[in-house]
C-alpha atoms as a PDB file:
ATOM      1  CA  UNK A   1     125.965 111.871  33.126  1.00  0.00           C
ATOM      2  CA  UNK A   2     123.738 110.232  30.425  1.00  0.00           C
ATOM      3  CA  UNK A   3     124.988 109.516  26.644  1.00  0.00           C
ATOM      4  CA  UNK A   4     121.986 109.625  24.265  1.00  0.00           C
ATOM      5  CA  UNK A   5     121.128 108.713  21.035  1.00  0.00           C
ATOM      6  CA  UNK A   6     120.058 111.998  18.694  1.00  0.00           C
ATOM      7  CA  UNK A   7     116.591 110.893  16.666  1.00  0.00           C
ATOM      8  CA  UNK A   8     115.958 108.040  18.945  1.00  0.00           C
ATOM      9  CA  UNK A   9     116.086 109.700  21.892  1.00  0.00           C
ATOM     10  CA  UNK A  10     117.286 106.801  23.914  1.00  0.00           C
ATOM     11  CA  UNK A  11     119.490 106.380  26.610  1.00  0.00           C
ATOM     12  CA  UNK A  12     123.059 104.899  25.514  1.00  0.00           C
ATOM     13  CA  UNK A  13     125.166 104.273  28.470  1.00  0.00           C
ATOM     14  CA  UNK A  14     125.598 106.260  31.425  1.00  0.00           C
ATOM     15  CA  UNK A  15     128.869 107.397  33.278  1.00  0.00           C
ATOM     16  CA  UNK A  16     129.612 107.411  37.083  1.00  0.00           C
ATOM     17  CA  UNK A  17     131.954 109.415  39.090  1.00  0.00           C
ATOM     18  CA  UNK A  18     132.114 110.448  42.390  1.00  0.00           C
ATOM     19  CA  UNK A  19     132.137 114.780  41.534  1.00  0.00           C
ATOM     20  CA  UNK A  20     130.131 116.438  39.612  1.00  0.00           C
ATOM     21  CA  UNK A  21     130.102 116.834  35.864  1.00  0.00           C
ATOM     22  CA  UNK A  22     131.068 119.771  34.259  1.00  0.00           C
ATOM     23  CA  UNK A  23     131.385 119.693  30.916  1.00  0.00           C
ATOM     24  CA  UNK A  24     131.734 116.575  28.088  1.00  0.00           C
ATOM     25  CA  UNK A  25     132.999 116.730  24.424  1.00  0.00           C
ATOM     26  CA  UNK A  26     133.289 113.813  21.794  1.00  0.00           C
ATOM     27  CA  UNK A  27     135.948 113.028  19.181  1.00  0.00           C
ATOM     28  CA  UNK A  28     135.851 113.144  15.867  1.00  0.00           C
ATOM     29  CA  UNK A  29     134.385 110.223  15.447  1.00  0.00           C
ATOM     30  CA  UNK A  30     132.179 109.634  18.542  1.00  0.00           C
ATOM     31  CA  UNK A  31     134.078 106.567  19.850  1.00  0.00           C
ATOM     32  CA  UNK A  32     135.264 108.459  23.153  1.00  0.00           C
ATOM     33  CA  UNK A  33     134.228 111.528  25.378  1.00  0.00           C
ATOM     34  CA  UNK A  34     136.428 113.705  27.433  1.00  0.00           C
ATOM     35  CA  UNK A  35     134.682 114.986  30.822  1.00  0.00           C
ATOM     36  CA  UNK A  36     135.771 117.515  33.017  1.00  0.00           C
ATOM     37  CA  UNK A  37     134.416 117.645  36.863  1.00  0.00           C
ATOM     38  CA  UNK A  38     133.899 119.628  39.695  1.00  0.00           C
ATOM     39  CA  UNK A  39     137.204 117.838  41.240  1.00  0.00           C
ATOM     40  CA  UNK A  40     139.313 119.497  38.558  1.00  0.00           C
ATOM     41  CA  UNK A  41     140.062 116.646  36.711  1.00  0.00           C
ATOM     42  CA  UNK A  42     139.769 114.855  33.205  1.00  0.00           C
ATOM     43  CA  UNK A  43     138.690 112.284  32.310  1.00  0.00           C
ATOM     44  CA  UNK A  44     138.390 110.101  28.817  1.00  0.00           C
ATOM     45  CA  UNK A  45     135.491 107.677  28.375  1.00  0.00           C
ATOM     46  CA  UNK A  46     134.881 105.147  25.856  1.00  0.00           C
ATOM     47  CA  UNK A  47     131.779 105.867  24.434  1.00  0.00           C
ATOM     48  CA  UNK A  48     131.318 103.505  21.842  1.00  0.00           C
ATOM     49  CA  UNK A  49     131.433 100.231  24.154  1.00  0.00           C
ATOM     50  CA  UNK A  50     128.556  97.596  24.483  1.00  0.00           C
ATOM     51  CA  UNK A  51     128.404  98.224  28.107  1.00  0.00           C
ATOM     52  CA  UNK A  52     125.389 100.028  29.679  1.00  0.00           C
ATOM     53  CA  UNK A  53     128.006 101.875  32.168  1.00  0.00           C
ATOM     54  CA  UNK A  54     130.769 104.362  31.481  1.00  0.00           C
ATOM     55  CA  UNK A  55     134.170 102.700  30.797  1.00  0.00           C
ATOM     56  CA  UNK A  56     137.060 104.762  31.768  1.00  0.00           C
ATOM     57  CA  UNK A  57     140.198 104.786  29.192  1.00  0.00           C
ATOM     58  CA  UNK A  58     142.253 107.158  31.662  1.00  0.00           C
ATOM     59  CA  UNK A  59     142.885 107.542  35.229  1.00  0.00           C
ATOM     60  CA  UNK A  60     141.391 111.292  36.701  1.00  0.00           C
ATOM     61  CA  UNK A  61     143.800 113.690  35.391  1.00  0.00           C
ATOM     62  CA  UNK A  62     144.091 116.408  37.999  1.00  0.00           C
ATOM     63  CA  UNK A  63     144.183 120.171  37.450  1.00  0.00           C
ATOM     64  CA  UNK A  64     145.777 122.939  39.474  1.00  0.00           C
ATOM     65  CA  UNK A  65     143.045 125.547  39.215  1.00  0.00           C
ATOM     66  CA  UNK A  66     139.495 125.312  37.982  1.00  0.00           C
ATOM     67  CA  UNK A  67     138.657 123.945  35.065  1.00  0.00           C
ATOM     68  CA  UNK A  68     135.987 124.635  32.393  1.00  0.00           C
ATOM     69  CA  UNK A  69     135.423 122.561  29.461  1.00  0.00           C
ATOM     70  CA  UNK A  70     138.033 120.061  27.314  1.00  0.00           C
ATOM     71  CA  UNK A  71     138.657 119.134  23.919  1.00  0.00           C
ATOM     72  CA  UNK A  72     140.239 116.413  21.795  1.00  0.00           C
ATOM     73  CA  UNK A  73     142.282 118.230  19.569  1.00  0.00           C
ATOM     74  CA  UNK A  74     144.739 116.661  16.814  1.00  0.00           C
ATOM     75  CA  UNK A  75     144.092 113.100  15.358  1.00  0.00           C
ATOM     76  CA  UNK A  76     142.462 112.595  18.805  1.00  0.00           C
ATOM     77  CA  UNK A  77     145.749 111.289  20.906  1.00  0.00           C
ATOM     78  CA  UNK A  78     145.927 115.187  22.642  1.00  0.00           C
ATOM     79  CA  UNK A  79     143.516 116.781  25.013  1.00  0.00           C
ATOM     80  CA  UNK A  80     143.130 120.335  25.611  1.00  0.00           C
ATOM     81  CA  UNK A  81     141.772 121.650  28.997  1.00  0.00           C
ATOM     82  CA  UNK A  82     140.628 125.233  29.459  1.00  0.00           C
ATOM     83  CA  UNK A  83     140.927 126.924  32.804  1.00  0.00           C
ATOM     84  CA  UNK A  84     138.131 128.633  34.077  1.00  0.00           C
ATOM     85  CA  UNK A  85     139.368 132.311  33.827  1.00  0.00           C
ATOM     86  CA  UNK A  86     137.440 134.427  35.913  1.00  0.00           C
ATOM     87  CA  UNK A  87     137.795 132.197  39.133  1.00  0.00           C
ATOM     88  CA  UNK A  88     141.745 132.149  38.830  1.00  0.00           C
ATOM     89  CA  UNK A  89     143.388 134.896  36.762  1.00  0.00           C
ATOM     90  CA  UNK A  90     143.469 138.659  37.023  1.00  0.00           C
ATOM     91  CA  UNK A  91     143.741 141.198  34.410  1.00  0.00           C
ATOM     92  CA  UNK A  92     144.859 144.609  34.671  1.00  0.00           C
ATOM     93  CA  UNK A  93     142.622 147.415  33.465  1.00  0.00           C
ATOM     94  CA  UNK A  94     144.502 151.025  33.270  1.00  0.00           C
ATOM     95  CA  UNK A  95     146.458 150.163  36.255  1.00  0.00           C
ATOM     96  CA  UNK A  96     143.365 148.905  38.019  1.00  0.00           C
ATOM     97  CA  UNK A  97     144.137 145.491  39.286  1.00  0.00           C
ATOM     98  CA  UNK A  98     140.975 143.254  38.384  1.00  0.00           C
ATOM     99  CA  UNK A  99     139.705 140.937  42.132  1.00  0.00           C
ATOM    100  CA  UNK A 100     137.783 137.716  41.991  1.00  0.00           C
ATOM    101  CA  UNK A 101     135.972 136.684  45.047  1.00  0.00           C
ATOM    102  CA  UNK A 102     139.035 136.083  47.475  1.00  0.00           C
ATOM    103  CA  UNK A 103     140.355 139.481  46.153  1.00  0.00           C
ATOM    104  CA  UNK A 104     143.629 140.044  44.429  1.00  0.00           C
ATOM    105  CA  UNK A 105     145.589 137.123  42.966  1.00  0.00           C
ATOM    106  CA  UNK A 106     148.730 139.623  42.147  1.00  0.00           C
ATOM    107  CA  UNK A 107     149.690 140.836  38.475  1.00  0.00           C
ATOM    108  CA  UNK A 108     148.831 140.316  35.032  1.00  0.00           C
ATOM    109  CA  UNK A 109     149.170 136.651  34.139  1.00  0.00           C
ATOM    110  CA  UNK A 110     150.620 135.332  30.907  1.00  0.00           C
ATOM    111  CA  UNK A 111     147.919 134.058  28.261  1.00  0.00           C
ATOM    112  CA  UNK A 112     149.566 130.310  27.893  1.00  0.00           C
ATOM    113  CA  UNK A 113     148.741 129.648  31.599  1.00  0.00           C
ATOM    114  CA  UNK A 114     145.089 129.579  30.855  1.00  0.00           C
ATOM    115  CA  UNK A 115     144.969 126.138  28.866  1.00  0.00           C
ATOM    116  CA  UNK A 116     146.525 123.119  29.566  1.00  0.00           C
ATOM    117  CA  UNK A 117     147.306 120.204  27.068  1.00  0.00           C
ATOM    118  CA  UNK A 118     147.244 116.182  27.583  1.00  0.00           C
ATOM    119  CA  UNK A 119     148.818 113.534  25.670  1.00  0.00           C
ATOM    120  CA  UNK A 120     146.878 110.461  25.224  1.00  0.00           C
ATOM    121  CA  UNK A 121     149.529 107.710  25.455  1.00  0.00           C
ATOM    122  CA  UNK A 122     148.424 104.653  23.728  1.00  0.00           C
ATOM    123  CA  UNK A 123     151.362 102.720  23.334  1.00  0.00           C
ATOM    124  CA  UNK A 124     151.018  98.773  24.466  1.00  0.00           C
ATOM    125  CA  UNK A 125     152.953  98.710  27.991  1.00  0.00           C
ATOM    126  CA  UNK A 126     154.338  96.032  30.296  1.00  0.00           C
ATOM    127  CA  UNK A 127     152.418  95.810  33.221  1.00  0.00           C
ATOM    128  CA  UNK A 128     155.452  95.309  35.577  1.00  0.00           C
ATOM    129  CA  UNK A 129     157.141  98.144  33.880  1.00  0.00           C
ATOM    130  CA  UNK A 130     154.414 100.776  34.722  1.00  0.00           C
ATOM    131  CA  UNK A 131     153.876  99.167  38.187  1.00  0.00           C
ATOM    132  CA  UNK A 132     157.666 100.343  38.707  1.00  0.00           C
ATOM    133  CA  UNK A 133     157.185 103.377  37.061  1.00  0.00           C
ATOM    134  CA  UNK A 134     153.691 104.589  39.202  1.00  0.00           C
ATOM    135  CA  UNK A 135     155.783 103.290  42.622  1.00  0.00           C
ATOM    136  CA  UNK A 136     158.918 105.690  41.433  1.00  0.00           C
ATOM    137  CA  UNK A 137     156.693 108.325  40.390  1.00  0.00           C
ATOM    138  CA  UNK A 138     154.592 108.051  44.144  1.00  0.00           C
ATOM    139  CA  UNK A 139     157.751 107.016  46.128  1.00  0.00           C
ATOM    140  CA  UNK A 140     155.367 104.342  47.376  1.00  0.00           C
ATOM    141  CA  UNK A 141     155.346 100.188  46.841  1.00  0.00           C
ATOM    142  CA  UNK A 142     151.957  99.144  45.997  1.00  0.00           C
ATOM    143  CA  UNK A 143     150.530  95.954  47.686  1.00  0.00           C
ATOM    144  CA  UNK A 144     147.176  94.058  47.290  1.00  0.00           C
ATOM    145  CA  UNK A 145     144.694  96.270  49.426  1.00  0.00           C
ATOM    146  CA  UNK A 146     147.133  99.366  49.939  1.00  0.00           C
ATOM    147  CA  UNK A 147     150.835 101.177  49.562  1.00  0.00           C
ATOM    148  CA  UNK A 148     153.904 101.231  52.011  1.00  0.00           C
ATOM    149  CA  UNK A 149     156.534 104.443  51.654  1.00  0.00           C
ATOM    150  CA  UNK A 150     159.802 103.531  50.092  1.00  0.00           C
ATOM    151  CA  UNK A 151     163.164 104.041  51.362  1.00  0.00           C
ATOM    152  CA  UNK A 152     165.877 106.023  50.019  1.00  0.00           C
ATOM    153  CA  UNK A 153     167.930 103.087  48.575  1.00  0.00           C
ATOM    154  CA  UNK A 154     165.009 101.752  47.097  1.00  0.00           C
ATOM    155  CA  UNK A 155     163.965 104.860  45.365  1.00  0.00           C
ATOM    156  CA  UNK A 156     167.694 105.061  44.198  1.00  0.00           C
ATOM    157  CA  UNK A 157     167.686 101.625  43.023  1.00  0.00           C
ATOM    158  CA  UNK A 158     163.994 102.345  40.958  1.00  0.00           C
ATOM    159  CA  UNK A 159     165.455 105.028  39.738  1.00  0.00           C
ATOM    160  CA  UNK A 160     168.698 103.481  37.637  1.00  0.00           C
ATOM    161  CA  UNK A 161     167.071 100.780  36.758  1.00  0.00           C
ATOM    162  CA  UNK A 162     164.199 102.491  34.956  1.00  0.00           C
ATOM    163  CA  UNK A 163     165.731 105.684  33.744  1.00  0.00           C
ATOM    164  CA  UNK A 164     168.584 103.500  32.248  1.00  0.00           C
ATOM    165  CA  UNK A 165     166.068 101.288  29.921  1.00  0.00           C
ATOM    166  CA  UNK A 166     163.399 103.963  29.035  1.00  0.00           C
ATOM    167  CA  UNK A 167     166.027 106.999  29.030  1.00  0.00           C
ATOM    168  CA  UNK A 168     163.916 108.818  26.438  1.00  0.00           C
ATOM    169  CA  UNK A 169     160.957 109.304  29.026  1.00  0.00           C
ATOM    170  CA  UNK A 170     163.385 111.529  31.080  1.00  0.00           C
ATOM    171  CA  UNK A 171     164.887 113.418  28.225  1.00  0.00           C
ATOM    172  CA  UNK A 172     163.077 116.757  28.699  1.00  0.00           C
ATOM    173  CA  UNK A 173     164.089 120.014  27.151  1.00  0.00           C
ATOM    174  CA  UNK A 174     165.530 123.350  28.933  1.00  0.00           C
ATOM    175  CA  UNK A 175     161.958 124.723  28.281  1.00  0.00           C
ATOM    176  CA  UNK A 176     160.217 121.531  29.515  1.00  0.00           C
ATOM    177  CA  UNK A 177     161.814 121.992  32.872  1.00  0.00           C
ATOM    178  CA  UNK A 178     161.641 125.774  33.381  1.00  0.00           C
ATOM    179  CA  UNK A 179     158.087 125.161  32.337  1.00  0.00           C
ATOM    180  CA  UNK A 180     157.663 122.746  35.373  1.00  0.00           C
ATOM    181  CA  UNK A 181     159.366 124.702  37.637  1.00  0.00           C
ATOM    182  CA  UNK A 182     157.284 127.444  36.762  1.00  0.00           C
ATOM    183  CA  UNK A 183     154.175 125.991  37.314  1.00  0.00           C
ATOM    184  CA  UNK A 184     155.378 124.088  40.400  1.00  0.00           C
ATOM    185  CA  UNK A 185     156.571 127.782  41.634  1.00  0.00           C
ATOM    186  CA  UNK A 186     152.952 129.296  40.778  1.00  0.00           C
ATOM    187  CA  UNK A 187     151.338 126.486  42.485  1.00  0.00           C
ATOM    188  CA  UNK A 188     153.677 126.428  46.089  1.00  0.00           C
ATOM    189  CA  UNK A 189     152.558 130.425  45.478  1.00  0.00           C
ATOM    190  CA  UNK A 190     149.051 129.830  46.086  1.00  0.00           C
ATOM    191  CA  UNK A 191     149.383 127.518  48.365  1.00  0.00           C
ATOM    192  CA  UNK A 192     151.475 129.875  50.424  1.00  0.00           C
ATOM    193  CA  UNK A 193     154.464 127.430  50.987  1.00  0.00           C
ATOM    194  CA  UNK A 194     157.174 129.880  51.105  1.00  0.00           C
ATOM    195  CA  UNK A 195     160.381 127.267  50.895  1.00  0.00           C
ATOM    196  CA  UNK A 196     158.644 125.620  48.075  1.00  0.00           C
ATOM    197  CA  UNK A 197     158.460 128.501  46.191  1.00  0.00           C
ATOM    198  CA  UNK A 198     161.971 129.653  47.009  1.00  0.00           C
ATOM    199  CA  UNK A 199     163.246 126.326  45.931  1.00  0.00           C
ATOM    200  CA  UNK A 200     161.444 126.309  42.280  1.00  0.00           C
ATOM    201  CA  UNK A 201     162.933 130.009  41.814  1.00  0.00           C
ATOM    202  CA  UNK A 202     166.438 129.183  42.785  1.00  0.00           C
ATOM    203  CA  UNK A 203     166.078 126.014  39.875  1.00  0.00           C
ATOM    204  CA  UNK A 204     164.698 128.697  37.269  1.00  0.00           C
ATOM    205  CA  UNK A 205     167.260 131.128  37.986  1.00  0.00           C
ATOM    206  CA  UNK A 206     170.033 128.568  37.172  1.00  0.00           C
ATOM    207  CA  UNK A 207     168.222 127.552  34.054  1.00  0.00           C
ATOM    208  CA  UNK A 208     167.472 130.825  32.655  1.00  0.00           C
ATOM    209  CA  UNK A 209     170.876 132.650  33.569  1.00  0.00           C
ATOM    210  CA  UNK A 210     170.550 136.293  33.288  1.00  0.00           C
ATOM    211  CA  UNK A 211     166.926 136.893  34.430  1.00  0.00           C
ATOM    212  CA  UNK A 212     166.749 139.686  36.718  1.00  0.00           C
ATOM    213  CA  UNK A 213     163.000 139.600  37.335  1.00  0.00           C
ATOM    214  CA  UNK A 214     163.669 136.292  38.798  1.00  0.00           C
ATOM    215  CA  UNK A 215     166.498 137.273  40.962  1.00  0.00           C
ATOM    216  CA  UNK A 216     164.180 140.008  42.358  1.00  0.00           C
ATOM    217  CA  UNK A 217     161.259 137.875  43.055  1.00  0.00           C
ATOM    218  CA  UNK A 218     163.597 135.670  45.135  1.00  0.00           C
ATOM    219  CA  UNK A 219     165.494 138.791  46.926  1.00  0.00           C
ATOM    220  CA  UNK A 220     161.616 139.848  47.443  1.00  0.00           C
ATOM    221  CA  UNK A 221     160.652 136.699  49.197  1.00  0.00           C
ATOM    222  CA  UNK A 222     163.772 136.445  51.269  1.00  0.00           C
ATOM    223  CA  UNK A 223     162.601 139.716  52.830  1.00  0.00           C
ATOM    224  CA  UNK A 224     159.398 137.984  53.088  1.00  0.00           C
ATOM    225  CA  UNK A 225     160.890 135.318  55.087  1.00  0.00           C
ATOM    226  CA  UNK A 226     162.971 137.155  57.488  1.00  0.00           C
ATOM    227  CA  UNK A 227     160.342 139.774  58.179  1.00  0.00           C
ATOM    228  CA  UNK A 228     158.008 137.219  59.430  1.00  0.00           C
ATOM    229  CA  UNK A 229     160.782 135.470  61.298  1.00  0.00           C
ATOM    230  CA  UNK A 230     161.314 138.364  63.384  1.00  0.00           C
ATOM    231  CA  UNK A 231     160.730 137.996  67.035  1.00  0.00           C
ATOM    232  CA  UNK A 232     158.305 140.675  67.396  1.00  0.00           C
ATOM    233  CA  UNK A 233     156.351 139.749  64.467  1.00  0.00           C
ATOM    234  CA  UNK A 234     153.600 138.377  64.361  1.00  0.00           C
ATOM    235  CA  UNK A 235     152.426 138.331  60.894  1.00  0.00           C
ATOM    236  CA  UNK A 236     152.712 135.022  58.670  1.00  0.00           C
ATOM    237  CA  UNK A 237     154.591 135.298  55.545  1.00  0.00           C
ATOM    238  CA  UNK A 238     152.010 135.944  52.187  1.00  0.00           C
ATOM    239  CA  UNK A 239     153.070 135.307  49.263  1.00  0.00           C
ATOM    240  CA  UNK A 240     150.504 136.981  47.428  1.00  0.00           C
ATOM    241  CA  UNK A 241     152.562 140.021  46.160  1.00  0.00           C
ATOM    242  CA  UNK A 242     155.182 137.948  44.563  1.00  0.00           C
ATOM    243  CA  UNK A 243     155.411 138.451  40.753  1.00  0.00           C
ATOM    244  CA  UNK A 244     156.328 134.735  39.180  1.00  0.00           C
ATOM    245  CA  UNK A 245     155.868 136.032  35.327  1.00  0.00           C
ATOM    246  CA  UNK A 246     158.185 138.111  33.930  1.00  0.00           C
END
């Protein structure tokens, strides 16, 4: 992707990455660009460097489902990613289930699914501190060339150490969490990995107490589950038909 200069006409800088392009925005003042790319990621650029090559300010944030086009939105520190619609979500039509080109996805999906927001952190960090933090994150210890898993009591020991000094990082909300579990749910879903979608239902029914919907969803995959456990069957279990939004 090539940044040029409007009047001039002249080639700025231009930015590298291994997937396509699909869409770049500036922010308000031009000093960075957000990109999105055929990997489903985004990405923020400093556009305002010296340097005849792209500098990245961010890692490749990755996407569930396809994306279409980002935004800075705010003072700048947020990001705003939109989804691309017609390649993910269904609508229904008089009782007519809309079908993209694998066919039905399953019911009406709620309109905050379809956008996704990022928060730019920009706060000076110590570099041992986020070393420890990516390794607890990726369960993995990171070496010169390349990472090793990390056992259990390591993991535990990561764990206190770093949620006892930045305790705030792992406050989240009742609404934070069902909204992870959600997604995590929609996501294990698609993939078709039955356990992993029982597991995030089970952890929203205990959050949001009460929801039936839920309950029936999980009663409806536990049929799911033992029908294709049967002896005599020889069907796989699809969870295509399950209902994750109430």
């Amino acid at each position: 992707m090539i940044q040029w200069r409007v009047g001039t006409w002249k080639e700025v800088r231009r930015f590298e990455y291994n997937h396509a392009f699909n869409s770049a925005a500036f922010n308000h003042d031009g000093t960075r660009v957000v990109t999105t790319a055929a990997d489903d990621t985004i990405r923020v650029w400093d556009a305002d460097s010296e340097e005849r090559d792209g500098v990245p300010l961010t890692p490749p944030f990755k996407n569930f489902y396809n994306l279409w086009d980002a935004r800075f939105i705010g003072n700048g520190n947020r990001v705003l990613g939109k989804r691309l619609q017609m390649d993910r979500w269904t609508r229904r039509f008089n009782d007519v289930v809309a079908t993209n080109y694998w066919g039905i996805l399953g019911p009406e999906t709620c309109q905050s699914w379809d956008k996704s927001i990022w928060l730019l952190d920009e706060k000076d960090e110590d570099l041992e501190e986020l070393q420890a933090m990516s390794e607890l994150l990726s369960a993995q210890h990171i070496k010169s060339y390349h990472a090793v898993p990390l056992s259990t009591k390591a993991l535990q020991e990561s764990w206190l150490k770093i949620s006892r000094k930045n305790f705030a990082r792992f406050d989240f909300s009742p609404d934070e969490i069902s909204a992870w579990h959600q997604q995590q749910a929609e996501r294990a879903r698609q993939e078709q990995d039955a356990g992993a979608t029982l597991f995030h239902l089970n952890n929203l029914i205990r959050l949001k107490t009460g929801n039936s919907h839920l309950r029936e969803q999980v009663n409806r995959l536990r049929e799911i589950l033992k029908a294709a456990a049967e002896p005599a069957s020889h069907q796989s279990a699809s969870l295509s038909n399950l209902d994750l939004h109430p």
